[in-house]
C-alpha atoms as a PDB file:
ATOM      1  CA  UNK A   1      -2.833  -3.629  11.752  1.00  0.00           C
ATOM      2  CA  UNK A   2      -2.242  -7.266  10.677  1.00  0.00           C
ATOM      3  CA  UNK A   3      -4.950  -7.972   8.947  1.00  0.00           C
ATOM      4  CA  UNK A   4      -6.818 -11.371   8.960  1.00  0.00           C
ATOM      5  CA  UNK A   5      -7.688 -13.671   6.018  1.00  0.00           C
ATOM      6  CA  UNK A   6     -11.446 -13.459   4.989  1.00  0.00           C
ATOM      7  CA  UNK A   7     -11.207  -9.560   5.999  1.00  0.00           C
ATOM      8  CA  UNK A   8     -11.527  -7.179   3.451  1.00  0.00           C
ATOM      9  CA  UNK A   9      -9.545  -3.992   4.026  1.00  0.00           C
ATOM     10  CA  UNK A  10     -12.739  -2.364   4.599  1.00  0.00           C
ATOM     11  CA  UNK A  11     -13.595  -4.698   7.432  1.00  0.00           C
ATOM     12  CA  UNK A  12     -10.792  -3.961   9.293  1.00  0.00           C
ATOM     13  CA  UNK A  13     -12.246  -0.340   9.536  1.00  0.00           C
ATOM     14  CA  UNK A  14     -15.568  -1.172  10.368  1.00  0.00           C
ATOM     15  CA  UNK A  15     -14.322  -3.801  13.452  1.00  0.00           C
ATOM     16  CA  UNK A  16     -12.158  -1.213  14.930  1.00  0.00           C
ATOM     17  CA  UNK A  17     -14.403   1.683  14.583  1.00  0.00           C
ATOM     18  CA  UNK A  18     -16.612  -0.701  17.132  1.00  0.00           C
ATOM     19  CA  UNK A  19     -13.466  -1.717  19.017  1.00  0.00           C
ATOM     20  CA  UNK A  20     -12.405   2.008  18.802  1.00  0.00           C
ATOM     21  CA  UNK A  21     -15.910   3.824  19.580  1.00  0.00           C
ATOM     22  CA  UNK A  22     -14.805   6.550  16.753  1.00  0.00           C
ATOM     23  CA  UNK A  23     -15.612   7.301  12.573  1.00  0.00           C
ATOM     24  CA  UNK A  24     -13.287   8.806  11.218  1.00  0.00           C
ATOM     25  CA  UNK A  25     -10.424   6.068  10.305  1.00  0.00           C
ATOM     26  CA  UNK A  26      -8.612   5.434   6.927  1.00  0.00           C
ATOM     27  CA  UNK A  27      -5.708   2.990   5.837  1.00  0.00           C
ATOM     28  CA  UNK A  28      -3.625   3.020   3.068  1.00  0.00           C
ATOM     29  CA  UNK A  29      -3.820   0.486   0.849  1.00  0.00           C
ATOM     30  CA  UNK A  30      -6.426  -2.520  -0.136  1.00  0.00           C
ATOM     31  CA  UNK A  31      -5.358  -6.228   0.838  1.00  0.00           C
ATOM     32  CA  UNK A  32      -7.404  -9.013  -1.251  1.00  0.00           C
ATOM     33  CA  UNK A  33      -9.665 -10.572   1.722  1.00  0.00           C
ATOM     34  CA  UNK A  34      -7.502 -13.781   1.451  1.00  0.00           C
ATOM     35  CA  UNK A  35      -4.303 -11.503   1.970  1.00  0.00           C
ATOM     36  CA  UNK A  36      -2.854 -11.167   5.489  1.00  0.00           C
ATOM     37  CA  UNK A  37      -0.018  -8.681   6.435  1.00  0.00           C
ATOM     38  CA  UNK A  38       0.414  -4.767   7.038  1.00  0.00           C
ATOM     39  CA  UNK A  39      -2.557  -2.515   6.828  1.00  0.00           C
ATOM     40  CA  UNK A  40      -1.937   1.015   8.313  1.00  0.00           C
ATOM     41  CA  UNK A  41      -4.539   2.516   9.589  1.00  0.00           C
ATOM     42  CA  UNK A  42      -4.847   6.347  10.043  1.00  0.00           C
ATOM     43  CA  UNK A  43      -6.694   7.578  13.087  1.00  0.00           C
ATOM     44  CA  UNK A  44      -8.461  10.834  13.404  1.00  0.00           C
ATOM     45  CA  UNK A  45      -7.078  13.840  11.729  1.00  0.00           C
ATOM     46  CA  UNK A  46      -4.118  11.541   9.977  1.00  0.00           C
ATOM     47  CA  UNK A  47      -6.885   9.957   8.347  1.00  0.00           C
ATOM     48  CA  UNK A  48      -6.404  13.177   6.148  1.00  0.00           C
ATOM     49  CA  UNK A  49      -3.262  11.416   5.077  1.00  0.00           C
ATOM     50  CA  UNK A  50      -4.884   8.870   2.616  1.00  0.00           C
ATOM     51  CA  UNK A  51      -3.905   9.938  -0.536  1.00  0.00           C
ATOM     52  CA  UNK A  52      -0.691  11.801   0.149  1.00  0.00           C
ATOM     53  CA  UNK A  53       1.754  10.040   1.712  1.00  0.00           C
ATOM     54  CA  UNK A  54       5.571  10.006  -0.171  1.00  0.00           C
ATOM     55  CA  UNK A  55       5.957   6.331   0.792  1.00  0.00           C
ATOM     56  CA  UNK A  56       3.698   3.830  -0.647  1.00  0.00           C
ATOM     57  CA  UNK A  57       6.445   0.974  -1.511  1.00  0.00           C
ATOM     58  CA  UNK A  58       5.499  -2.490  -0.506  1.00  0.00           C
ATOM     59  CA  UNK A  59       6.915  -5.994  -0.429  1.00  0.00           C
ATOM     60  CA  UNK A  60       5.170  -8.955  -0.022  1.00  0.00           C
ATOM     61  CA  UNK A  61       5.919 -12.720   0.812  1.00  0.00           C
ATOM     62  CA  UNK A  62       3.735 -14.367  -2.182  1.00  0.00           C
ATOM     63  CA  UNK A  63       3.223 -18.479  -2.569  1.00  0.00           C
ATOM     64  CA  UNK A  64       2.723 -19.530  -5.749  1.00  0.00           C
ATOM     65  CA  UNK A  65       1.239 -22.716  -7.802  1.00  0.00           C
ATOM     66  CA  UNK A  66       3.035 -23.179 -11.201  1.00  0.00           C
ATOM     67  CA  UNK A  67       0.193 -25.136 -13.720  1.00  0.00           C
ATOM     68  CA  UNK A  68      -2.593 -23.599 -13.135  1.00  0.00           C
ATOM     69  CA  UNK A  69      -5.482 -20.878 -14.167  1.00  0.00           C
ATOM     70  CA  UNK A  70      -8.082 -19.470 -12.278  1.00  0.00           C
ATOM     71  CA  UNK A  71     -10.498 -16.870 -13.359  1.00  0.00           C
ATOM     72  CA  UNK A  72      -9.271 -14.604 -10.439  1.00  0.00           C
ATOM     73  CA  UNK A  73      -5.547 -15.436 -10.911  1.00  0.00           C
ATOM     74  CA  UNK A  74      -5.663 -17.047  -7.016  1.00  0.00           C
ATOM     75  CA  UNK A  75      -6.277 -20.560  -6.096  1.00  0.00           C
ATOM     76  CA  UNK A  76      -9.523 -19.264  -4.538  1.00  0.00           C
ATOM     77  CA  UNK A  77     -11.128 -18.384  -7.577  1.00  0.00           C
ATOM     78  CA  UNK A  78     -13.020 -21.205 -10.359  1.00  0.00           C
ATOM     79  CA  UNK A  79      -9.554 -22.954 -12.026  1.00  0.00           C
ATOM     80  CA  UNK A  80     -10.431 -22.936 -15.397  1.00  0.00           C
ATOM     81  CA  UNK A  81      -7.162 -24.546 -17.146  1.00  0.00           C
ATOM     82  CA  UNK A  82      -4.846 -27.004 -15.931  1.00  0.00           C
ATOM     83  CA  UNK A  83      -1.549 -27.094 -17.705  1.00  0.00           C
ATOM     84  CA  UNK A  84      -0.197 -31.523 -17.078  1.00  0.00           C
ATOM     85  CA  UNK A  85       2.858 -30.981 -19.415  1.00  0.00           C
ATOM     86  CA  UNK A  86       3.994 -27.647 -17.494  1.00  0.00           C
ATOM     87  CA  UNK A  87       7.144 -28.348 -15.677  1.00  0.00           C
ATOM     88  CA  UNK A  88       8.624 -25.789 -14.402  1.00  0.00           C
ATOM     89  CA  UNK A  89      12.397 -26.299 -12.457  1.00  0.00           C
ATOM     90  CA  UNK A  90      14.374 -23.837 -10.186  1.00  0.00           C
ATOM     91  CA  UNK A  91      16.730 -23.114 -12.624  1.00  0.00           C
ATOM     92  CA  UNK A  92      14.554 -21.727 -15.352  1.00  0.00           C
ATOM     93  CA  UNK A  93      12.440 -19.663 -13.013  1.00  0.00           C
ATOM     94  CA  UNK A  94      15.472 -18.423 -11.190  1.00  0.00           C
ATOM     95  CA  UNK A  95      16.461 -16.925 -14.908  1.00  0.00           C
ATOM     96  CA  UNK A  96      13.073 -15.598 -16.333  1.00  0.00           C
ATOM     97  CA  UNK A  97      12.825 -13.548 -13.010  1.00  0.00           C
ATOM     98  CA  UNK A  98      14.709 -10.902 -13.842  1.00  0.00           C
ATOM     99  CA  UNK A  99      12.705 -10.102 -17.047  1.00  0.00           C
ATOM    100  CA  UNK A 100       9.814  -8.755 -14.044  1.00  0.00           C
ATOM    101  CA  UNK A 101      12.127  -6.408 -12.624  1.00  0.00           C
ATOM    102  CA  UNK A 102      11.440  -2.912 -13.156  1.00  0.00           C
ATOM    103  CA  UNK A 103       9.038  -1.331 -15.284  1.00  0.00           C
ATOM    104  CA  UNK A 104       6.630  -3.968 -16.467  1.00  0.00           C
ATOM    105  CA  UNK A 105       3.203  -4.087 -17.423  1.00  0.00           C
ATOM    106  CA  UNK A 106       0.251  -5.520 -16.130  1.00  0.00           C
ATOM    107  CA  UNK A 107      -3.133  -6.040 -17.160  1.00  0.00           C
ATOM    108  CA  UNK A 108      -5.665  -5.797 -13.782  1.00  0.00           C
ATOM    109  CA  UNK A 109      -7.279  -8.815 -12.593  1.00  0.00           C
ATOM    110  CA  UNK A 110     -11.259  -9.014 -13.852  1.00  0.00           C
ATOM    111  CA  UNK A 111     -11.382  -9.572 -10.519  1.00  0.00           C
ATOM    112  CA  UNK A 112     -10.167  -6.252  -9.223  1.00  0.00           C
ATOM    113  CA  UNK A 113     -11.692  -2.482  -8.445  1.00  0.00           C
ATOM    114  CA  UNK A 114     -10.444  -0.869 -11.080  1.00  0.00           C
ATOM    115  CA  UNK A 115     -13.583   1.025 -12.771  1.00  0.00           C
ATOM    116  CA  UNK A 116     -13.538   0.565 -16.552  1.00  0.00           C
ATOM    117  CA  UNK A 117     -16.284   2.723 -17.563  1.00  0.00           C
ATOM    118  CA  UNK A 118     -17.980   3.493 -14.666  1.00  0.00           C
ATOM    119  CA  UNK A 119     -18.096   0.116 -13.396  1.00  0.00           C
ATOM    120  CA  UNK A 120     -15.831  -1.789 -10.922  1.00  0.00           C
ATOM    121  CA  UNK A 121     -14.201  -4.909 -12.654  1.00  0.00           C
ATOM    122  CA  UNK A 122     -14.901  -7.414  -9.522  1.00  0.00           C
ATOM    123  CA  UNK A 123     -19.132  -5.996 -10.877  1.00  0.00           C
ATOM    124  CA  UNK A 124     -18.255  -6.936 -13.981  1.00  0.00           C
ATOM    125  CA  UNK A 125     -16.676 -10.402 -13.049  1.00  0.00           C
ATOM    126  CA  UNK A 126     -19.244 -11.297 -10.614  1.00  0.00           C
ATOM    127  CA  UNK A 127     -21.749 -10.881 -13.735  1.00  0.00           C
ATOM    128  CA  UNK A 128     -19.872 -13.293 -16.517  1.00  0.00           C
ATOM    129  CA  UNK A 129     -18.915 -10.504 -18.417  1.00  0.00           C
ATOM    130  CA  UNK A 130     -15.367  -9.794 -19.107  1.00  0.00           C
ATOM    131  CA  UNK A 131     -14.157  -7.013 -20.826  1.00  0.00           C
ATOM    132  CA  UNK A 132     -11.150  -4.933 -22.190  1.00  0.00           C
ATOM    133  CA  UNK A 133      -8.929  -3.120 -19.304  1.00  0.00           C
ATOM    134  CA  UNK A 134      -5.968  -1.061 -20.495  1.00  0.00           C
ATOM    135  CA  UNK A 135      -2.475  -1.443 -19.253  1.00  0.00           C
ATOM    136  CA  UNK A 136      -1.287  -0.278 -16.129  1.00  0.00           C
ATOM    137  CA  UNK A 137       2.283   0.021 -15.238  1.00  0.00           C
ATOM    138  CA  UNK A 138       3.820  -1.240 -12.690  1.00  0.00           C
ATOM    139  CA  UNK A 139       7.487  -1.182 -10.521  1.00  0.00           C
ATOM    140  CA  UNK A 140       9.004  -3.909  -9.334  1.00  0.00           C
ATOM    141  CA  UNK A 141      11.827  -3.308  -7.272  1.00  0.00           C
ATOM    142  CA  UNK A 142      13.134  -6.761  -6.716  1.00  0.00           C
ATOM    143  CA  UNK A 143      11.658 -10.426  -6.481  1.00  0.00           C
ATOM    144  CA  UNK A 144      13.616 -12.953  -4.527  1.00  0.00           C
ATOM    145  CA  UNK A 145      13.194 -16.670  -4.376  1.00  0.00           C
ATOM    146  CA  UNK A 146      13.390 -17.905  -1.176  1.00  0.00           C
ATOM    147  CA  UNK A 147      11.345 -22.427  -1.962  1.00  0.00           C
ATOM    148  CA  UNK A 148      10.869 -24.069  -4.875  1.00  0.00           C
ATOM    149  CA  UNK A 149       9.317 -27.488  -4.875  1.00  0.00           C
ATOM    150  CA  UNK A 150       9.737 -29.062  -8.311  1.00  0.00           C
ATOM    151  CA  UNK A 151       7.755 -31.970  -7.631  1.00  0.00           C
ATOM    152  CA  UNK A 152       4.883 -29.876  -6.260  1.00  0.00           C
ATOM    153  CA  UNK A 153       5.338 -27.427  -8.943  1.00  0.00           C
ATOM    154  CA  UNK A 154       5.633 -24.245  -5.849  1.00  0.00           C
ATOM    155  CA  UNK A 155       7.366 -21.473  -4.947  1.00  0.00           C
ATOM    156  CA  UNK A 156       7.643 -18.592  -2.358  1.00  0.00           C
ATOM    157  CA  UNK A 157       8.990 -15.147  -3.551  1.00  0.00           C
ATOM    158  CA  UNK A 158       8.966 -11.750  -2.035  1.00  0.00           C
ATOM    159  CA  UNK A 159       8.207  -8.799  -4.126  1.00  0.00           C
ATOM    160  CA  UNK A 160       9.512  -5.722  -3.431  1.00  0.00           C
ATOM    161  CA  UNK A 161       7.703  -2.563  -5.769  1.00  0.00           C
ATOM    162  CA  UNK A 162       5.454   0.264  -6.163  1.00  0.00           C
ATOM    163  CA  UNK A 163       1.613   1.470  -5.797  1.00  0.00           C
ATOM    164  CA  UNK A 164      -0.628  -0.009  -7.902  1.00  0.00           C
ATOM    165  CA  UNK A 165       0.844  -3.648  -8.366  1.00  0.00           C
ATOM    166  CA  UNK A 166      -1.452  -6.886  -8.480  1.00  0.00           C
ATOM    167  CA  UNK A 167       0.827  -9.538  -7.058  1.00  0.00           C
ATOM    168  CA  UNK A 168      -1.832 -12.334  -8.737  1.00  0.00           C
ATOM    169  CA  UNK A 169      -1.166 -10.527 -12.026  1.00  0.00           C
ATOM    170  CA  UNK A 170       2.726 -10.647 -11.886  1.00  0.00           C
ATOM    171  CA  UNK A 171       2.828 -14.045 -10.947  1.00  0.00           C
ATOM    172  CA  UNK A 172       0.536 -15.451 -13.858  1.00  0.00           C
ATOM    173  CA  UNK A 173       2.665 -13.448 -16.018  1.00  0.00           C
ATOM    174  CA  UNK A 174       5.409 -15.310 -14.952  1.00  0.00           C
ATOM    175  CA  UNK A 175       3.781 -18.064 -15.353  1.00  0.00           C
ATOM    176  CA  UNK A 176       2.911 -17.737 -18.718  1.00  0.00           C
ATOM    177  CA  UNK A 177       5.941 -17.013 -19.039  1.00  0.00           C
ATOM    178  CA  UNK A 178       7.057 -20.064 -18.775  1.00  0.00           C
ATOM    179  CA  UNK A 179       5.090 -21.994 -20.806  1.00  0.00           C
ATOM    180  CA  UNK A 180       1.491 -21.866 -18.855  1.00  0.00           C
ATOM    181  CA  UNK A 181       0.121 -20.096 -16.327  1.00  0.00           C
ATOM    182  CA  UNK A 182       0.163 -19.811 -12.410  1.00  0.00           C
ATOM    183  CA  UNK A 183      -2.278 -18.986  -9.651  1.00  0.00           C
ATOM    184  CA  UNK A 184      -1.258 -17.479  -6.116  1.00  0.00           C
ATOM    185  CA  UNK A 185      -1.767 -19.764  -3.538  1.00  0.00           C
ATOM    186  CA  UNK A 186      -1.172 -17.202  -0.461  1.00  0.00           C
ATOM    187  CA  UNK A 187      -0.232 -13.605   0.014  1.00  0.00           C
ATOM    188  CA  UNK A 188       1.100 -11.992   2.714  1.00  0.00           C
ATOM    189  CA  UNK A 189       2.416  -8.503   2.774  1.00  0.00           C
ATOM    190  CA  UNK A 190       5.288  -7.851   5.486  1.00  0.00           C
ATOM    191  CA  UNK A 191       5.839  -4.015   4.273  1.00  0.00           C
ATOM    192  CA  UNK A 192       3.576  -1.318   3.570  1.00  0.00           C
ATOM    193  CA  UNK A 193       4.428   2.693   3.623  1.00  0.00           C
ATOM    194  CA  UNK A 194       7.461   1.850   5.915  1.00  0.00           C
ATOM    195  CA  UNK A 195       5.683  -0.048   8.311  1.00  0.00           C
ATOM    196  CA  UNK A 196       7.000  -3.669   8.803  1.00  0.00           C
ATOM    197  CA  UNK A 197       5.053  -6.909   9.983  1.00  0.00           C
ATOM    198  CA  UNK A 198       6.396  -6.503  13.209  1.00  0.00           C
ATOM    199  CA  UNK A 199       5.420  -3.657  14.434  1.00  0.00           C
ATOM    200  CA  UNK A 200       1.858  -4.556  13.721  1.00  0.00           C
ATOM    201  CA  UNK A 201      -0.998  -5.299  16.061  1.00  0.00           C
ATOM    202  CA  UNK A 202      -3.985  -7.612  16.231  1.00  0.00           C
ATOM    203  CA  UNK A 203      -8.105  -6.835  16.731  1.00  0.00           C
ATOM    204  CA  UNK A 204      -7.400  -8.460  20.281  1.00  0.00           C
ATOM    205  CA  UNK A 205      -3.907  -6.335  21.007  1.00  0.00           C
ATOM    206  CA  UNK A 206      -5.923  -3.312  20.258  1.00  0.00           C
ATOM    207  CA  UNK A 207      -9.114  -4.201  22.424  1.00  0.00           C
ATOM    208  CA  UNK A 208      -6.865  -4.872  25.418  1.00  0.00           C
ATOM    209  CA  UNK A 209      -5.223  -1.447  24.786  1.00  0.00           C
ATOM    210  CA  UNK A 210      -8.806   0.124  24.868  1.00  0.00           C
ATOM    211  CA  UNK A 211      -9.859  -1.707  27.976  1.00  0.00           C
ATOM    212  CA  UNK A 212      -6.457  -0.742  29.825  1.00  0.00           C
ATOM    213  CA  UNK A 213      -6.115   2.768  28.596  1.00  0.00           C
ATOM    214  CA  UNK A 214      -2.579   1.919  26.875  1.00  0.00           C
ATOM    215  CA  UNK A 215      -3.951   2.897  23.156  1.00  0.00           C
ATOM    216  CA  UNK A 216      -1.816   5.870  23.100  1.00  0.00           C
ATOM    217  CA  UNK A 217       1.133   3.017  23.443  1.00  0.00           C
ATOM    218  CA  UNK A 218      -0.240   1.782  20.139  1.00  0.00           C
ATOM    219  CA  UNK A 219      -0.222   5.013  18.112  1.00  0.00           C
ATOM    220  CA  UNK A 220       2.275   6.005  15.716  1.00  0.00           C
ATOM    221  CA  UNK A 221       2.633  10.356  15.137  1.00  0.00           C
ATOM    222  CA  UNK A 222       1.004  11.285  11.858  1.00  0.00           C
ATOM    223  CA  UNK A 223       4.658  12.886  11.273  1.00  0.00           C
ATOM    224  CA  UNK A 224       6.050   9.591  10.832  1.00  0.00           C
ATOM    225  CA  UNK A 225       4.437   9.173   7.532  1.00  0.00           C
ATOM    226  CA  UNK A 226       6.691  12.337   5.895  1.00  0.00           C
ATOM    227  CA  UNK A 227       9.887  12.043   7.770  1.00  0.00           C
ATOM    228  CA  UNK A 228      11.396  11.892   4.255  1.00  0.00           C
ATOM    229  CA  UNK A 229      10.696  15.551   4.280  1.00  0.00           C
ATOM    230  CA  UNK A 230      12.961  18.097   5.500  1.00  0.00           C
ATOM    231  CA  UNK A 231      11.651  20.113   8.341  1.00  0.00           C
ATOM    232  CA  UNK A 232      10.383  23.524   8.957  1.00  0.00           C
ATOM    233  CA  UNK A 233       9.839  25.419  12.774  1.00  0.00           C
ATOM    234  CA  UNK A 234       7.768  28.495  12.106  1.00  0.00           C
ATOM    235  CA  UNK A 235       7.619  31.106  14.801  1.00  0.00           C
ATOM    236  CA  UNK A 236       5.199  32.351  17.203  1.00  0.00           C
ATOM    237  CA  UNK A 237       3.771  34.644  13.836  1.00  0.00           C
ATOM    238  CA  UNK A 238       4.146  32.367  11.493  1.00  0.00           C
ATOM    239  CA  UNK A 239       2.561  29.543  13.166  1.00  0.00           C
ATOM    240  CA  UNK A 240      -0.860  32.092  13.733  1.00  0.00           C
ATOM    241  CA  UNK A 241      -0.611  32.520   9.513  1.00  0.00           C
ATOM    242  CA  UNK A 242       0.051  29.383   8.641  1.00  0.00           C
ATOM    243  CA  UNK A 243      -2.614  27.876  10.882  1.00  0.00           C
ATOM    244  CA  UNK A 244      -4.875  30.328   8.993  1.00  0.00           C
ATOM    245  CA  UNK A 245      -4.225  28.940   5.516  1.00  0.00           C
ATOM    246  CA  UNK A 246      -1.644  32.593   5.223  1.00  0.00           C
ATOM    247  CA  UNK A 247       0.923  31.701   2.381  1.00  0.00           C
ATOM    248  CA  UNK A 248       4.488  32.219   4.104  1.00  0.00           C
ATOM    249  CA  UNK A 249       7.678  34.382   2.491  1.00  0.00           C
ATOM    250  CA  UNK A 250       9.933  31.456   1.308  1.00  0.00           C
ATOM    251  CA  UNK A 251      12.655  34.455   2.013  1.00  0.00           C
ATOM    252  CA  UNK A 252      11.954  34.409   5.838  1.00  0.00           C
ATOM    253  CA  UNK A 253      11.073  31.027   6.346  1.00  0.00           C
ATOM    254  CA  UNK A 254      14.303  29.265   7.721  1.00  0.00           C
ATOM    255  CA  UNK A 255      15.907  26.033   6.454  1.00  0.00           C
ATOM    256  CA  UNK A 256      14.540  26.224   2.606  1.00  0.00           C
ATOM    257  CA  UNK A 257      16.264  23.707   0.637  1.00  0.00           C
ATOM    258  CA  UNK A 258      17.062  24.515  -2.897  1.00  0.00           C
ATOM    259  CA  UNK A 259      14.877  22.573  -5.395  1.00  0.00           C
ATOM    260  CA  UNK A 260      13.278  20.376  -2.275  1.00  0.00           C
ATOM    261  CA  UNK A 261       9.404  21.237  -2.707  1.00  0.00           C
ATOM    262  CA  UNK A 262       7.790  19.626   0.305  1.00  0.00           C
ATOM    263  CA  UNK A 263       8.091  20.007   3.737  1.00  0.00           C
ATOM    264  CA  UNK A 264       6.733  19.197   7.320  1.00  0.00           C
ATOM    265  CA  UNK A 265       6.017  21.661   9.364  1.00  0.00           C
ATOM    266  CA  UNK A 266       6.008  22.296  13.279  1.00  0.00           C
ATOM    267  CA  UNK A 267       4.705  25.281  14.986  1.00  0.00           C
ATOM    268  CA  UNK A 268       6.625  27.660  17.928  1.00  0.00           C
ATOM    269  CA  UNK A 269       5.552  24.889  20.360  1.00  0.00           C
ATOM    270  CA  UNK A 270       7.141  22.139  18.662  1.00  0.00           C
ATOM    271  CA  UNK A 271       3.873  20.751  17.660  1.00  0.00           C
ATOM    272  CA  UNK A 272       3.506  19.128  14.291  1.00  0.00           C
ATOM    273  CA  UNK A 273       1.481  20.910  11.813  1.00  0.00           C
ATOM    274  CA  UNK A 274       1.489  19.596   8.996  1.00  0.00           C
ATOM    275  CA  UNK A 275       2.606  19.350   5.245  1.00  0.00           C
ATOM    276  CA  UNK A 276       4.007  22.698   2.989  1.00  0.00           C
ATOM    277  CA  UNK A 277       4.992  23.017  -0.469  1.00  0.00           C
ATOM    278  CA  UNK A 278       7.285  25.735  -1.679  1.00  0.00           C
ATOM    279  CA  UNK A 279       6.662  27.276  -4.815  1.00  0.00           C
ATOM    280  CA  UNK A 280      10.055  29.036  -5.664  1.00  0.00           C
ATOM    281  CA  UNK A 281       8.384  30.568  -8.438  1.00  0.00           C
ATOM    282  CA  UNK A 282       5.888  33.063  -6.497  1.00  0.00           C
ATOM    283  CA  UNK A 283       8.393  32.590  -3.845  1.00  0.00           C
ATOM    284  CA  UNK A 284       5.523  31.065  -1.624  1.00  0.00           C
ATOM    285  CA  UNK A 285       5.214  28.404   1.214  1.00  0.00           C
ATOM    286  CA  UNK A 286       1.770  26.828   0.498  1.00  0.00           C
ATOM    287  CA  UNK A 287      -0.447  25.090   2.951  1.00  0.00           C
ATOM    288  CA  UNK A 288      -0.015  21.516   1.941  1.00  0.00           C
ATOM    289  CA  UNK A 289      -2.900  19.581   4.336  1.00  0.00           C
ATOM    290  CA  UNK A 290      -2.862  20.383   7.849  1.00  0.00           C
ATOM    291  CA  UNK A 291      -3.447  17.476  10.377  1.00  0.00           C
ATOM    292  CA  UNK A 292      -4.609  19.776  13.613  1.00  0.00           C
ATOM    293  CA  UNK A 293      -7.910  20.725  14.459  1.00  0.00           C
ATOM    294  CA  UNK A 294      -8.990  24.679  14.603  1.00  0.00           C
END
């Protein structure tokens, strides 16, 4: 999906359940509400898929205010400092970028879900109370500058990294940085789990589907999500185990790959199972999740 601003990722789920006529849906990874960009949603059985998948890179396209502090590290939030003798120019951001790349730390956003003692920070926040959150790290991959407007004192980057990374964090620590703080201004995020902008859909695309019985057009194979795997045919017996939860022989299983521990696997028909993970030691091919009914 390409989610909407003012749409929690949450929303999404509940508008196309009613679009959709169906429960059980998942996606992959919160947007902020003011974000806009690549949700994937998982539909049915891949909803099963949540908290597994190999791939959960992203990149984002990320406009930025340099001057600025906010108590939610976005220009939507309360600003709370203004910085007048901040002046940031293209050449001195262009050099401190490189010190983001990598491993880096980051401190979560008050305004976040992270639970800090049983308690979600946003809960916290919402209350006046802030308190101590530990360090999280983060990967960035790359950051690229693409506009810089010295007399407006913006920017527009894209961020390339890992799970887990607060785009409003990174770019107040870059901000800070360089001598004062910054707030995001907009976020969108063009990549998510190897699913690009592009190949997203809208609430109306996927209503029309529904009404002209084309949603099938729409859907992309739960497989997709673990073609990084190597793959595994089982026959006609093996399938009836494995379908059973039956731990497989790694010896007669075909196409074992030395040291590679997980798999996708397809039945005698062809059909796609699920996931497997080999454990060499007990010379074992486990049941990873299966994504077929029965």
């Amino acid at each position: 999906m390409n989610k909407p601003e003012e749409f929690t990722s949450f929303d999404v789920i509940g508008k196309l359940r009613g679009i959709l006529r169906m429960r059980r849906l998942g996606h992959t990874g919160t947007l902020d509400p003011m974000a806009t960009g690549v949700l994937p949603v998982l539909v049915g059985t891949a909803a099963r898929a949540c908290d597994i998948m190999p791939d959960q890179d992203k990149t984002y396209r990320a406009e930025v205010r340099f001057g600025l502090s906010s108590d939610t590290l976005d220009i939507w939030g309360k600003i709370t400092q203004e910085y007048p003798d901040m002046h940031v120019t293209q050449e001195a951001l262009e050099e401190i970028l490189p010190q983001f790349v990598g491993e880096i730390g980051q401190l979560p956003p008050m305004y976040s879900a992270v639970s800090v003692g049983g308690r979600r920070l946003y809960e916290l926040a919402r209350q006046g109370i802030e308190t101590e959150r530990p360090m999280r790290r983060a990967q960035i991959y790359d950051i690229t500058l693409h506009r810089f407007d010295e007399e407006s004192q913006t920017a527009d980057l894209t961020v390339s990294c890992g799970k887990g990374t607060y785009i409003r964090s990174l770019l107040s620590d870059i901000g800070q940085a360089l001598g004062g703080d910054a707030v995001m201004t907009g976020l969108c995020r063009t990549k998510a789990s190897g699913f690009l902008l592009s190949q997203c859909y809208t609430f109306e695309e996927v209503a029309e589907a529904v009404e002209n019985g084309t949603l099938e057009q729409l859907l992309v194979p739960t497989d997709r999500l673990f073609e990084v795997y190597p793959k595994l045919h089982l026959n006609e017996m093996q399938t009836r185990m494995y379908r059973r939860g039956v731990k497989l022989d790694l010896r007669r299983v075909q196409n074992i790959c030395t040291g590679q521990t997980d798999y996708t696997v397809y039945g005698a028909d062809g059909v796609f199972i699920g996931t497997a993970r080999a454990d060499f030691e007990k010379r074992e091919l486990r049941v990873g999740k299966n994504f077929i009914e029965g």
